[in-house]
Every structure is written in structure tokens, then in C-alpha cells.
N, C-alpha and C. Protein backbone atom coordinates (compact mmCIF):
# COMPACT_ATOMS: atom_id res chain seq x y z
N UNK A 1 122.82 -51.58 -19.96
CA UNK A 1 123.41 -52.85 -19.58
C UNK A 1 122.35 -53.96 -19.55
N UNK A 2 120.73 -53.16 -19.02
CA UNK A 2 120.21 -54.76 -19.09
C UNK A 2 119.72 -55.34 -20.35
N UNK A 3 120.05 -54.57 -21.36
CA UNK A 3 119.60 -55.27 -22.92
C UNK A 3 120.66 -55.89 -23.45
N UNK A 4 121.84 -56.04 -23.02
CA UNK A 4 122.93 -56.74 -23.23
C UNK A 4 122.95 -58.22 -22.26
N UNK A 5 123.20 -57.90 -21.20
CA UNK A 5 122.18 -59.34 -20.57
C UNK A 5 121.17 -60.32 -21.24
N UNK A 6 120.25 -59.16 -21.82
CA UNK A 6 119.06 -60.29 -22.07
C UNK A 6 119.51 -60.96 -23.39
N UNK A 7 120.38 -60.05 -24.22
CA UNK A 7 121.15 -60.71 -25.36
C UNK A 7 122.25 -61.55 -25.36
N UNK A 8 122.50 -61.32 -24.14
CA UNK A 8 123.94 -63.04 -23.66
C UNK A 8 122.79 -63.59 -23.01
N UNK A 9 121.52 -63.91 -22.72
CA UNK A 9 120.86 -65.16 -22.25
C UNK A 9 120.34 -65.83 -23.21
N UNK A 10 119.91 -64.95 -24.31
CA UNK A 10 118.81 -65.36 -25.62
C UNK A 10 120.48 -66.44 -26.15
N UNK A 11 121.54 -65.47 -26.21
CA UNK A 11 122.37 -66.25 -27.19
C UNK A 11 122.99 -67.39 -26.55
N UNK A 12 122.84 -67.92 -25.56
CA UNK A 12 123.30 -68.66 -24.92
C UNK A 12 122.23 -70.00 -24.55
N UNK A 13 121.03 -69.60 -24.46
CA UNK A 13 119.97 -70.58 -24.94
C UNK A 13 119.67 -70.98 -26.35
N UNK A 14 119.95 -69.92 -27.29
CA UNK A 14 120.13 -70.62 -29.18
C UNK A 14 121.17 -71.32 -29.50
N UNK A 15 122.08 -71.12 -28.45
CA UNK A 15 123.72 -72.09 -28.59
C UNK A 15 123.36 -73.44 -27.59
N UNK A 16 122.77 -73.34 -26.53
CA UNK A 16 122.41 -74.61 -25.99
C UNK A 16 121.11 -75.15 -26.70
N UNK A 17 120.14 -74.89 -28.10
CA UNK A 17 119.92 -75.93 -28.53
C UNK A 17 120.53 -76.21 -29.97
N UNK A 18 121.38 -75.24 -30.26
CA UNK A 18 121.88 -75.31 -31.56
C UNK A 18 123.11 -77.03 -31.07
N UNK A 19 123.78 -77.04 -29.88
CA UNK A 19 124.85 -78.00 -29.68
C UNK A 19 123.27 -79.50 -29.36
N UNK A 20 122.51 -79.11 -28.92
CA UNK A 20 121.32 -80.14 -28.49
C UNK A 20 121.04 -80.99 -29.84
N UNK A 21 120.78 -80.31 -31.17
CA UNK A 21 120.41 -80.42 -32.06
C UNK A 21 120.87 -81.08 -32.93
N UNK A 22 122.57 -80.73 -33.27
CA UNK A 22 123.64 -81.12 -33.58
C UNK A 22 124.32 -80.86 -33.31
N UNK A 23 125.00 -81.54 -32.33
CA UNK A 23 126.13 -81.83 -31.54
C UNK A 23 127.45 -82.07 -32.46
N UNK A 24 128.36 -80.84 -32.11
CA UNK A 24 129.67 -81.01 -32.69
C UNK A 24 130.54 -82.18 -32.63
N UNK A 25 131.29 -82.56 -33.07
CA UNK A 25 132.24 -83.91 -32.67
C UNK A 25 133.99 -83.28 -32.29
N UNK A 26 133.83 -83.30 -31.30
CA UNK A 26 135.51 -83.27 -30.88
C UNK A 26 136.33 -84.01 -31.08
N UNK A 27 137.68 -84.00 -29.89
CA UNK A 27 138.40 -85.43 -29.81
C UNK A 27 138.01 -86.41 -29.27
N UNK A 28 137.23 -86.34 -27.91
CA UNK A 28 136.81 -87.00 -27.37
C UNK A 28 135.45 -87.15 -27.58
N UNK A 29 134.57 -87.61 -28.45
CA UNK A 29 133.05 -87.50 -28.70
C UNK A 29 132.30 -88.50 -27.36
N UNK A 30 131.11 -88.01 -27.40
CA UNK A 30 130.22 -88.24 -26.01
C UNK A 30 129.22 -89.14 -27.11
N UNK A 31 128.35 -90.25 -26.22
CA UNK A 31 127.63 -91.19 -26.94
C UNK A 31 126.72 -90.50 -27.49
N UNK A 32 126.40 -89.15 -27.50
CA UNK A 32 124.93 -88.47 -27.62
C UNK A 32 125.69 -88.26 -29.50
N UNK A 33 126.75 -87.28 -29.85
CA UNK A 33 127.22 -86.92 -30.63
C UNK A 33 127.51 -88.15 -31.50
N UNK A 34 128.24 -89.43 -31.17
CA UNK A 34 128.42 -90.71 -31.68
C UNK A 34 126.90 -91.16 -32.45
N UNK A 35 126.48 -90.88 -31.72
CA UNK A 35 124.51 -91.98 -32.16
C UNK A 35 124.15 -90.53 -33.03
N UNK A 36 124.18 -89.36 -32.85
CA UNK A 36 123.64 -88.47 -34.35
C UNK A 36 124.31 -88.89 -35.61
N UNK A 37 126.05 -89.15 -35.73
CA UNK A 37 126.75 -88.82 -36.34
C UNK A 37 125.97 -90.08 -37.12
N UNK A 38 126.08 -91.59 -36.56
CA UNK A 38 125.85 -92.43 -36.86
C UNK A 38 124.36 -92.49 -37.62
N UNK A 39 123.38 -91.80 -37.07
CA UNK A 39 121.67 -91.75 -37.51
C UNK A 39 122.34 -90.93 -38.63
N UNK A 40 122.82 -89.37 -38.75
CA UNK A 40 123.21 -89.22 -40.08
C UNK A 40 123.75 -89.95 -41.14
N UNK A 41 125.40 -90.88 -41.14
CA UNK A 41 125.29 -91.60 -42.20
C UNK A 41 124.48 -92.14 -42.75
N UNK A 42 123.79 -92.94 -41.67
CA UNK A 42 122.71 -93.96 -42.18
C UNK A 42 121.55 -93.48 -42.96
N UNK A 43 121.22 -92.53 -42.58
CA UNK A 43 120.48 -91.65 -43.71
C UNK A 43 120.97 -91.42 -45.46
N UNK A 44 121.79 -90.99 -45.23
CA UNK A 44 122.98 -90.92 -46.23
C UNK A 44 122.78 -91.94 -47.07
N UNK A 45 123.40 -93.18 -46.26
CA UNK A 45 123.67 -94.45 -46.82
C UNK A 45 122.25 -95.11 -47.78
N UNK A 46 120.92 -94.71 -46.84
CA UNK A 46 120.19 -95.09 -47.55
C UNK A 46 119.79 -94.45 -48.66
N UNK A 47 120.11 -92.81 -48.33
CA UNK A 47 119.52 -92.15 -49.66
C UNK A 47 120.08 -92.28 -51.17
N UNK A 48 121.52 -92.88 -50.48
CA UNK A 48 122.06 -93.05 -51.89
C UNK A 48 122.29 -94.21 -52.37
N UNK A 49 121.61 -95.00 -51.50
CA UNK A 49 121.45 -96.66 -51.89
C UNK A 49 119.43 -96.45 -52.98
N UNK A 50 118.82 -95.47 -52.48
CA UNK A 50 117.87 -96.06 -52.48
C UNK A 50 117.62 -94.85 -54.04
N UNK A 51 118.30 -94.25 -54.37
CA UNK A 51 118.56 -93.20 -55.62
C UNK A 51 119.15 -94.62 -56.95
N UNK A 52 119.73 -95.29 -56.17
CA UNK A 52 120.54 -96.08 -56.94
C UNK A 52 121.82 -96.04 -57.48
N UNK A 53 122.27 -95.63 -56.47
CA UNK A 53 124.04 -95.19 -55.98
C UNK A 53 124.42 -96.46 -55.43
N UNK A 54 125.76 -96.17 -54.97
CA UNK A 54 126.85 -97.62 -54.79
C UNK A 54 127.82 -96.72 -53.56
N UNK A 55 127.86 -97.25 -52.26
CA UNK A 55 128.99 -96.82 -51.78
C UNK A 55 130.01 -97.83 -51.81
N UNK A 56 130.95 -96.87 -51.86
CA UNK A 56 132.19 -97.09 -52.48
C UNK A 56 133.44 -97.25 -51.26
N UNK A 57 133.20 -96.95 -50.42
CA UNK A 57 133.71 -97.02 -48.90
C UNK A 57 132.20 -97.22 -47.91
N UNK A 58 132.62 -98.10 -47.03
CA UNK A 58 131.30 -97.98 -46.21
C UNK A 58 132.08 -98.04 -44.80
N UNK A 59 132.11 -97.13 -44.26
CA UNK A 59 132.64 -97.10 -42.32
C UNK A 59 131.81 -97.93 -41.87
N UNK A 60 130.95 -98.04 -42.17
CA UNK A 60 129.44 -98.54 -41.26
C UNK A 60 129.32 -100.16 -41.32
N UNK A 61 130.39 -100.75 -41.82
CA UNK A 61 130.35 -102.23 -41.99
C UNK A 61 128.90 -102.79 -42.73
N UNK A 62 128.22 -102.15 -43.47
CA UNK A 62 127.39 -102.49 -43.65
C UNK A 62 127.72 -102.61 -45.91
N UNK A 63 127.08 -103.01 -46.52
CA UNK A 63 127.37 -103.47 -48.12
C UNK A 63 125.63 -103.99 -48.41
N UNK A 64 126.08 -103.33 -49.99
CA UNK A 64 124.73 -103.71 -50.53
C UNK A 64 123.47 -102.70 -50.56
């Protein structure tokens, strides 16, 4: 029993930084999950602005 323990603590600390890391998005998203989601597009946005791509929809109010 106690090597099963120590394997629900290990997995339960790789799941609290796996959600730390990247944070899932629910229904209700929390500002932490909002500001990744957001630092990801923007990544995005630039990589494929700066490849010399065109978005074609932009959520981000942003053009050009």
C-alpha cells in the first residue's frame, strides 16, 4: 500500500504542474487561463505574420 501512495502523490504533483503550466479552459475560465490562452495566440499571430502569412480572422482585434 505504501508504493501506491507515493504514486497518487508523485501523480498528483505532475497534474498540479501540468494544469500550472497550461491551464485548461473550461466554461468558466479564470484570468490565469485567459492571459496564457491570449500570450499563446499572440505568439501564433506573430509567427505567422512574421513567416509572411496573413490572418484571415483575427479574435485579437488586432490587423496587419
Amino acid at each position: 500500500m505504501g508504493g501506491s501512495v507515493r504514486r497518487a502523490d508523485r501523480a498528483k504533483v505532475i497534474q498540479t504542474i501540468y494544469e500550472s503550466s497550461a491551464p485548461v479552459p473550461g466554461p468558466a475560465i479564470d484570468p490565469r487561463s485567459e492571459e496564457f490562452l491570449r500570450d499563446v495566440r499572440l505568439l501564433i499571430h506573430e509567427s505567422i505574420r512574421d513567416g509572411g502569412g496573413e490572418m484571415v480572422s483575427d479574435v485579437l482585434g488586432m490587423t496587419g
